[in-house]
PDB file of N, CA and C in Angstrom:
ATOM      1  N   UNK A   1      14.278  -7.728  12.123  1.00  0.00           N
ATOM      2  CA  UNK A   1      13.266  -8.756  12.232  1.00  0.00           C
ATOM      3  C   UNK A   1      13.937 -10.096  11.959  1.00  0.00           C
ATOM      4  N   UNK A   2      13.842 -11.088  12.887  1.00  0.00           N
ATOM      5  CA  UNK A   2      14.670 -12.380  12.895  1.00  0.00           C
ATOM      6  C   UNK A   2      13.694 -13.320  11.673  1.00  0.00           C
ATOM      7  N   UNK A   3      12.345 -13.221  12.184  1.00  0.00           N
ATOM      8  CA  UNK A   3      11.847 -13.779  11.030  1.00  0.00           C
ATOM      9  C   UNK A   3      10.728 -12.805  10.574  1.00  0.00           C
ATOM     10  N   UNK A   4      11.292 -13.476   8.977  1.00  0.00           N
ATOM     11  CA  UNK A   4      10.391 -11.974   7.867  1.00  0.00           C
ATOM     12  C   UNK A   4       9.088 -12.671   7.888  1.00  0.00           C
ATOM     13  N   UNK A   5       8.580 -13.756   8.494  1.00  0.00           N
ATOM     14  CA  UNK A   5       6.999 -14.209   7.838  1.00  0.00           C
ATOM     15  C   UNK A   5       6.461 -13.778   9.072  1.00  0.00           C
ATOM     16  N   UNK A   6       6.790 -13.659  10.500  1.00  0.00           N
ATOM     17  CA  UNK A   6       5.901 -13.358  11.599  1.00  0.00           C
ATOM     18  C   UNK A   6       4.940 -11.899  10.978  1.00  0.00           C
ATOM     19  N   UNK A   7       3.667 -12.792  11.084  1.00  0.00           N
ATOM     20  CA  UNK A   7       2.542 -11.694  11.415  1.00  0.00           C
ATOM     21  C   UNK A   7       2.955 -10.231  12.499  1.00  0.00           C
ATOM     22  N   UNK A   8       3.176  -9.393  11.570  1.00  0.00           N
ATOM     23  CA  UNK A   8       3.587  -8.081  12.270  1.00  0.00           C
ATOM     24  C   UNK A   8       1.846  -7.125  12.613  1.00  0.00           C
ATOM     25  N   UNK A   9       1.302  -6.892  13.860  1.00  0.00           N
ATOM     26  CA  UNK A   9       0.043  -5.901  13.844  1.00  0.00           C
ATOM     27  C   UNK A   9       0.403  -4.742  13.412  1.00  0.00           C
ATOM     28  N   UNK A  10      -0.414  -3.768  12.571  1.00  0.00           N
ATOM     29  CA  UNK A  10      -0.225  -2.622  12.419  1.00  0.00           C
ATOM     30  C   UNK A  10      -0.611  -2.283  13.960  1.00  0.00           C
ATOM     31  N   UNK A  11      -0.065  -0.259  14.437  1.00  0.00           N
ATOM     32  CA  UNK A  11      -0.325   0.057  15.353  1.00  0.00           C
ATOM     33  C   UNK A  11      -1.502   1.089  14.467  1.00  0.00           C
ATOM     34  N   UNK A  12      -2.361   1.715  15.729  1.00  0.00           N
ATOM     35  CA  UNK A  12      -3.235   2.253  15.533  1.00  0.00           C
ATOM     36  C   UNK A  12      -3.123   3.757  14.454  1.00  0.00           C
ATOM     37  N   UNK A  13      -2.403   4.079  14.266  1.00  0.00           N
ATOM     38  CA  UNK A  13      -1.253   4.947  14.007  1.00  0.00           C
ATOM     39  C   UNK A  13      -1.045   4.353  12.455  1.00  0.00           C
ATOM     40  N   UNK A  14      -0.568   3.414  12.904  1.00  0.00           N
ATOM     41  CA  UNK A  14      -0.096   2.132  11.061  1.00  0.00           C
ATOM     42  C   UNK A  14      -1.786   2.492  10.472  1.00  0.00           C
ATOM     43  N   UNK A  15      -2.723   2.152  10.753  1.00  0.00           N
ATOM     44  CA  UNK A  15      -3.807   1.963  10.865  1.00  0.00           C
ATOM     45  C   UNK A  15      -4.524   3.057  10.287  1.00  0.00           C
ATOM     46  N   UNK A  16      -4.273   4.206  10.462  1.00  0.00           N
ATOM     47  CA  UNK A  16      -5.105   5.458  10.357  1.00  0.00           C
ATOM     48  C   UNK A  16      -4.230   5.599   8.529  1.00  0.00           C
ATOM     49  N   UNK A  17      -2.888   5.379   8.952  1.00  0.00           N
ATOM     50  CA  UNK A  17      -1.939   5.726   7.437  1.00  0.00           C
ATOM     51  C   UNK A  17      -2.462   5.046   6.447  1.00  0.00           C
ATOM     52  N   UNK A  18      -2.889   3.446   6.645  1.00  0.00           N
ATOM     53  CA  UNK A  18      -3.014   2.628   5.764  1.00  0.00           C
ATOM     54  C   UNK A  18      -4.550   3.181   5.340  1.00  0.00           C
ATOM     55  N   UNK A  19      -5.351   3.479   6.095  1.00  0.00           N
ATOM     56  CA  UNK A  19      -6.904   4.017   5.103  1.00  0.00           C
ATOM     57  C   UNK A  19      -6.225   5.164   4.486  1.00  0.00           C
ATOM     58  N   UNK A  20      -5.770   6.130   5.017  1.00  0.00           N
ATOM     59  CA  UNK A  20      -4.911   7.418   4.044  1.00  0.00           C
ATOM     60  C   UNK A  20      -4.683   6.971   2.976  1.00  0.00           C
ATOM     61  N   UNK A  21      -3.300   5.524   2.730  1.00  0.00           N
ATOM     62  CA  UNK A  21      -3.202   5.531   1.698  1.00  0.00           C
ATOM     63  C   UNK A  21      -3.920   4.534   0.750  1.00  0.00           C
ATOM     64  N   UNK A  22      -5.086   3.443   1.127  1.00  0.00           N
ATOM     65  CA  UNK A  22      -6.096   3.304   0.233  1.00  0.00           C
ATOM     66  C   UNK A  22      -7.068   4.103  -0.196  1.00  0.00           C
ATOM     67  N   UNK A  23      -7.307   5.540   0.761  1.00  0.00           N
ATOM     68  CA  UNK A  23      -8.211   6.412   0.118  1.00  0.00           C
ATOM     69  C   UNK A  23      -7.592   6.867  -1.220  1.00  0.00           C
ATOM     70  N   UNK A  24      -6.584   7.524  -1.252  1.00  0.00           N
ATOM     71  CA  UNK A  24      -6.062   8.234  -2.438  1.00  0.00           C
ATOM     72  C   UNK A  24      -5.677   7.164  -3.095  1.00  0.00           C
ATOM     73  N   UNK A  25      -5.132   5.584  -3.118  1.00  0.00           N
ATOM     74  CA  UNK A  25      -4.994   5.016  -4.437  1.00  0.00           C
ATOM     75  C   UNK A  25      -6.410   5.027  -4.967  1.00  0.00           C
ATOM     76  N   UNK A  26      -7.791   4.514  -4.051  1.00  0.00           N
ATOM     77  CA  UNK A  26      -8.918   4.705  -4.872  1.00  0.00           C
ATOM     78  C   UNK A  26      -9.283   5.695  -5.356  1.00  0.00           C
ATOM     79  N   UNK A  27      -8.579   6.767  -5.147  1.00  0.00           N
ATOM     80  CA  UNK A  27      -9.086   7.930  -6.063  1.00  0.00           C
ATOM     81  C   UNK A  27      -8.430   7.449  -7.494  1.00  0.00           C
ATOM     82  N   UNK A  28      -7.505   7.677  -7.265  1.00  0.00           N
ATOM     83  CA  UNK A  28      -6.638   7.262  -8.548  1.00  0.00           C
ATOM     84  C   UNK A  28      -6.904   6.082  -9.127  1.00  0.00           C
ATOM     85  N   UNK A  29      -7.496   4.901  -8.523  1.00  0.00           N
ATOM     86  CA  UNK A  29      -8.080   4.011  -9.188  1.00  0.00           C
ATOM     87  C   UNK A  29      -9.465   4.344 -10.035  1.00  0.00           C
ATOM     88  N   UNK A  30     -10.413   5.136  -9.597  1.00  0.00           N
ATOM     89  CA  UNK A  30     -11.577   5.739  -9.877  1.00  0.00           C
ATOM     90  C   UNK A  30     -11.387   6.488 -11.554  1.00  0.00           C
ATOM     91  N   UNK A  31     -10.173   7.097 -11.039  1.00  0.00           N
ATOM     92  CA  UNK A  31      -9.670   7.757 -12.635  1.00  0.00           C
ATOM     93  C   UNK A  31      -9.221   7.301 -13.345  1.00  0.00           C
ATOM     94  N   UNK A  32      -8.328   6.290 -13.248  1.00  0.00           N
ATOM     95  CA  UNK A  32      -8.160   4.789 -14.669  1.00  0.00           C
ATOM     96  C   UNK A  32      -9.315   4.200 -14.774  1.00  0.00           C
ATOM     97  N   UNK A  33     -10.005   4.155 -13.973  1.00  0.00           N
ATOM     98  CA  UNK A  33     -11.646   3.830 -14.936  1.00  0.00           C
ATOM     99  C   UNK A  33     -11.794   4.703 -15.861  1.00  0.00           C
ATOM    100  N   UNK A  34     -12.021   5.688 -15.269  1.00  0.00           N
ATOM    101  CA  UNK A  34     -12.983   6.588 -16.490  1.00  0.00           C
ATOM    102  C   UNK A  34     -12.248   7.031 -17.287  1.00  0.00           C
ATOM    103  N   UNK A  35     -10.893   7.674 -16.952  1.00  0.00           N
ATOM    104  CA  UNK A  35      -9.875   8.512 -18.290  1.00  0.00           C
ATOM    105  C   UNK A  35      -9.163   7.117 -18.784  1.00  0.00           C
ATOM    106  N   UNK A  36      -8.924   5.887 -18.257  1.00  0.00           N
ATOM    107  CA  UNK A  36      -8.268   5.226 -19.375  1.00  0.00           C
ATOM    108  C   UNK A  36      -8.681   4.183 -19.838  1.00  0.00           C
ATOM    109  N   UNK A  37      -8.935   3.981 -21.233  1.00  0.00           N
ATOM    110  CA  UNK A  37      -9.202   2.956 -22.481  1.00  0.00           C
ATOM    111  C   UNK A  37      -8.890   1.335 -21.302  1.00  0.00           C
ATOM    112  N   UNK A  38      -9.732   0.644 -21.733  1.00  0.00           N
ATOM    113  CA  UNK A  38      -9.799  -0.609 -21.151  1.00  0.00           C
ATOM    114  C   UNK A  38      -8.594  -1.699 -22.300  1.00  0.00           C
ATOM    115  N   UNK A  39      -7.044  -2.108 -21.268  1.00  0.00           N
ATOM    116  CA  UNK A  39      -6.723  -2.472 -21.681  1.00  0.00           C
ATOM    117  C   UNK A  39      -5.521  -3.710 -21.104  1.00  0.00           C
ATOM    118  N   UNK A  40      -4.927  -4.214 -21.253  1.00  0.00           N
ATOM    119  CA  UNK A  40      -4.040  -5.511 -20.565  1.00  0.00           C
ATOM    120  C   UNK A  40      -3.212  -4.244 -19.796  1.00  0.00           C
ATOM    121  N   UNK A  41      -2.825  -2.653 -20.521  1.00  0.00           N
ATOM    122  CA  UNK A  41      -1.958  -1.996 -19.925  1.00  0.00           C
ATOM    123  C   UNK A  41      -2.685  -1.518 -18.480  1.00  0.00           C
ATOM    124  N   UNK A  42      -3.978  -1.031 -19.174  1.00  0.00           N
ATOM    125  CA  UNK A  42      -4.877  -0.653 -17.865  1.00  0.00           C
ATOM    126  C   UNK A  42      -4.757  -1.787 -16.872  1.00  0.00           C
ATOM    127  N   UNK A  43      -4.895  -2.887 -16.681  1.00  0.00           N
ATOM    128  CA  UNK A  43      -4.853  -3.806 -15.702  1.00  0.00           C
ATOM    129  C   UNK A  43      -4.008  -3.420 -15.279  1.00  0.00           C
ATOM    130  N   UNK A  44      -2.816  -3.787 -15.788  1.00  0.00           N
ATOM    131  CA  UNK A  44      -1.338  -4.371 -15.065  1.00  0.00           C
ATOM    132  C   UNK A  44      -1.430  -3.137 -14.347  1.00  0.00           C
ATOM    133  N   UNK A  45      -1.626  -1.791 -15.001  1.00  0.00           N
ATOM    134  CA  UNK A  45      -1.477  -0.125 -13.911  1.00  0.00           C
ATOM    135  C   UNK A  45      -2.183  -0.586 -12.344  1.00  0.00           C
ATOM    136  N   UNK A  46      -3.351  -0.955 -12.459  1.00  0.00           N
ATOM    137  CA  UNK A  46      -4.115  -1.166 -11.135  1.00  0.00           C
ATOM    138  C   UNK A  46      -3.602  -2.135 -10.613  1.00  0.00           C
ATOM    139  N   UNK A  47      -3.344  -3.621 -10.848  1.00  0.00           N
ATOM    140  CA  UNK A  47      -2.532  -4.442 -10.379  1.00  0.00           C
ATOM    141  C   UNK A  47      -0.969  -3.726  -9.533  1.00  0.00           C
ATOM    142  N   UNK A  48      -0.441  -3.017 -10.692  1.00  0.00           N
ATOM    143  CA  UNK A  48       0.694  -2.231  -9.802  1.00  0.00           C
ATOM    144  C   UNK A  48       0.366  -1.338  -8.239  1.00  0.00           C
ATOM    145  N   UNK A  49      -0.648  -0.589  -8.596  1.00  0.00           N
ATOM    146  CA  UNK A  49      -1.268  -0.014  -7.828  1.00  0.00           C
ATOM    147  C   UNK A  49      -2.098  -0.488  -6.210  1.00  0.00           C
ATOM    148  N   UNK A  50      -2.746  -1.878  -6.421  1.00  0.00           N
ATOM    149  CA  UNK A  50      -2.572  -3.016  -5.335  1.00  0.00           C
ATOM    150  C   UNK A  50      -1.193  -3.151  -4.842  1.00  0.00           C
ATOM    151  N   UNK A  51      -0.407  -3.441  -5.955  1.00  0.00           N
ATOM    152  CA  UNK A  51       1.229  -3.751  -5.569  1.00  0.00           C
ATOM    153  C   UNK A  51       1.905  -2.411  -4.369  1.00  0.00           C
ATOM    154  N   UNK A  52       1.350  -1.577  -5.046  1.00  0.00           N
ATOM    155  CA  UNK A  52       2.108  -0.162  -4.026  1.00  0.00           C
ATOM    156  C   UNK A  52       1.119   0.214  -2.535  1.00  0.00           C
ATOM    157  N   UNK A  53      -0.195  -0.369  -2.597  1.00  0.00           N
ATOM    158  CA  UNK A  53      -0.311  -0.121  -1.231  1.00  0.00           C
ATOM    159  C   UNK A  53      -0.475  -1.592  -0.341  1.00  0.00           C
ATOM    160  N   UNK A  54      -0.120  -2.723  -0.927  1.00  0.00           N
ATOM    161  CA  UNK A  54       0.636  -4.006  -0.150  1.00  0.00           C
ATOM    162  C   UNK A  54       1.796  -3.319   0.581  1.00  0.00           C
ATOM    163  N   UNK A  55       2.755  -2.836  -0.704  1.00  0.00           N
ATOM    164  CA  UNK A  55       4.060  -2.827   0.217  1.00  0.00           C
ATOM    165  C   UNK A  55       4.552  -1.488   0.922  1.00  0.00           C
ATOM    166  N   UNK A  56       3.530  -0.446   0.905  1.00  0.00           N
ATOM    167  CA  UNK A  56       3.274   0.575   1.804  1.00  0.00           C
ATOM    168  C   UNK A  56       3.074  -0.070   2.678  1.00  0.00           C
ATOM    169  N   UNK A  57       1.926  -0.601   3.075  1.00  0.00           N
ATOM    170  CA  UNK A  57       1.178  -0.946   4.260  1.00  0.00           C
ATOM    171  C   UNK A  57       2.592  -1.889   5.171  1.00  0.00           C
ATOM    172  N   UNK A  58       3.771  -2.856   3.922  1.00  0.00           N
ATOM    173  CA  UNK A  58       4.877  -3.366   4.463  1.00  0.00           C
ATOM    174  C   UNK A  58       5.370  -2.402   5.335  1.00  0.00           C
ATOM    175  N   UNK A  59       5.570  -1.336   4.387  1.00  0.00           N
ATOM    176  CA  UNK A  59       6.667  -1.129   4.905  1.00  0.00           C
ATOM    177  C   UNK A  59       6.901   0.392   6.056  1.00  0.00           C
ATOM    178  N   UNK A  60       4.934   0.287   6.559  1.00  0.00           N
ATOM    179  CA  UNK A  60       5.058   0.853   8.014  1.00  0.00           C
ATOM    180  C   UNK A  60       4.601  -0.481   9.052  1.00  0.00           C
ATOM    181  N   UNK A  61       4.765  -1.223   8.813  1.00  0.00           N
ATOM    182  CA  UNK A  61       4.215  -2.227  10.040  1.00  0.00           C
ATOM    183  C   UNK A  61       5.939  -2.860  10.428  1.00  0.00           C
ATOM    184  N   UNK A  62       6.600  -2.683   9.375  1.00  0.00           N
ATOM    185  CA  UNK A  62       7.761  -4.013   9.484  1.00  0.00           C
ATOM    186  C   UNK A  62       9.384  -2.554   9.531  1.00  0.00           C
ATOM    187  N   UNK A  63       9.106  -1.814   9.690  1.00  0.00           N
ATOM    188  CA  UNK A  63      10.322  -0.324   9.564  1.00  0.00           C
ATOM    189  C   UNK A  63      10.027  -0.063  10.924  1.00  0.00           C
ATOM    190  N   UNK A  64       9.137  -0.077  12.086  1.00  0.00           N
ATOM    191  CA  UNK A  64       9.718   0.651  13.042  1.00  0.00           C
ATOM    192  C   UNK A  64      10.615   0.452  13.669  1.00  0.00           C
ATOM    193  N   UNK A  65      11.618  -0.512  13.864  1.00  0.00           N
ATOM    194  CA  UNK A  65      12.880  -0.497  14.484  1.00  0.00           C
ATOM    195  C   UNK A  65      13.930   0.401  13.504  1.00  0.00           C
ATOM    196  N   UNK A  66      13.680   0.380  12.311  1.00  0.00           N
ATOM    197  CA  UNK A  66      14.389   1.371  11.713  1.00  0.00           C
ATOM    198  C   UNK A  66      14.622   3.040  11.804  1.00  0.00           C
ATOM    199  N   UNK A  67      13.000   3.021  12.281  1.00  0.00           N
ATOM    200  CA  UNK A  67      12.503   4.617  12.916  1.00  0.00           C
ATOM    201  C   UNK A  67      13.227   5.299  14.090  1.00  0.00           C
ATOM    202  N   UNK A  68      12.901   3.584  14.655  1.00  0.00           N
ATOM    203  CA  UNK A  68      13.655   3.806  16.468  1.00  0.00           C
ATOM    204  C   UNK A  68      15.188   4.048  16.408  1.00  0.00           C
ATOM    205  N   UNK A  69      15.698   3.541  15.413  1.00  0.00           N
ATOM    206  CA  UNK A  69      17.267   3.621  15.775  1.00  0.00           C
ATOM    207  C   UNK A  69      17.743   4.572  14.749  1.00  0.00           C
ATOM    208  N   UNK A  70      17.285   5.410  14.186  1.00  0.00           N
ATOM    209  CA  UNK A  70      17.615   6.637  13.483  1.00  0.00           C
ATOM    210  C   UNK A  70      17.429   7.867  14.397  1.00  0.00           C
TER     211      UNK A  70
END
């Protein structure tokens, strides 16, 4: 990728993965509600957890030339 800021579309495909993987972080978000104590640690966990399906969602929209040439 010549430039890293161009708006990359997910494909339909990108698309179906990325609800996959916000379904199961909200599961797992659902369960630091209820099993864990409300705390600055609890945040930062879910904050991380935003953090990991941002750069999921990166890193199938912006890897397929990597796919292609493997």
């Amino acid at each position: 990728m010549s430039n890293p800021f161009e708006y990359v579309p997910p494909s339909e495909e990108d698309i179906e993965v990325m609800r996959t993987i916000s379904a199961k972080l909200a599961d797992l978000y659902e369960f630091v509600q209820v099993g864990v104590p409300r705390s600055s640690e609890r945040t930062l966990g879910i904050r991380k957890l935003q953090e990991a399906r941002m750069w999921l969602n990166a890193a199938l929209v912006l890897n397929h030339d990597v796919e292609e040439a493997a």
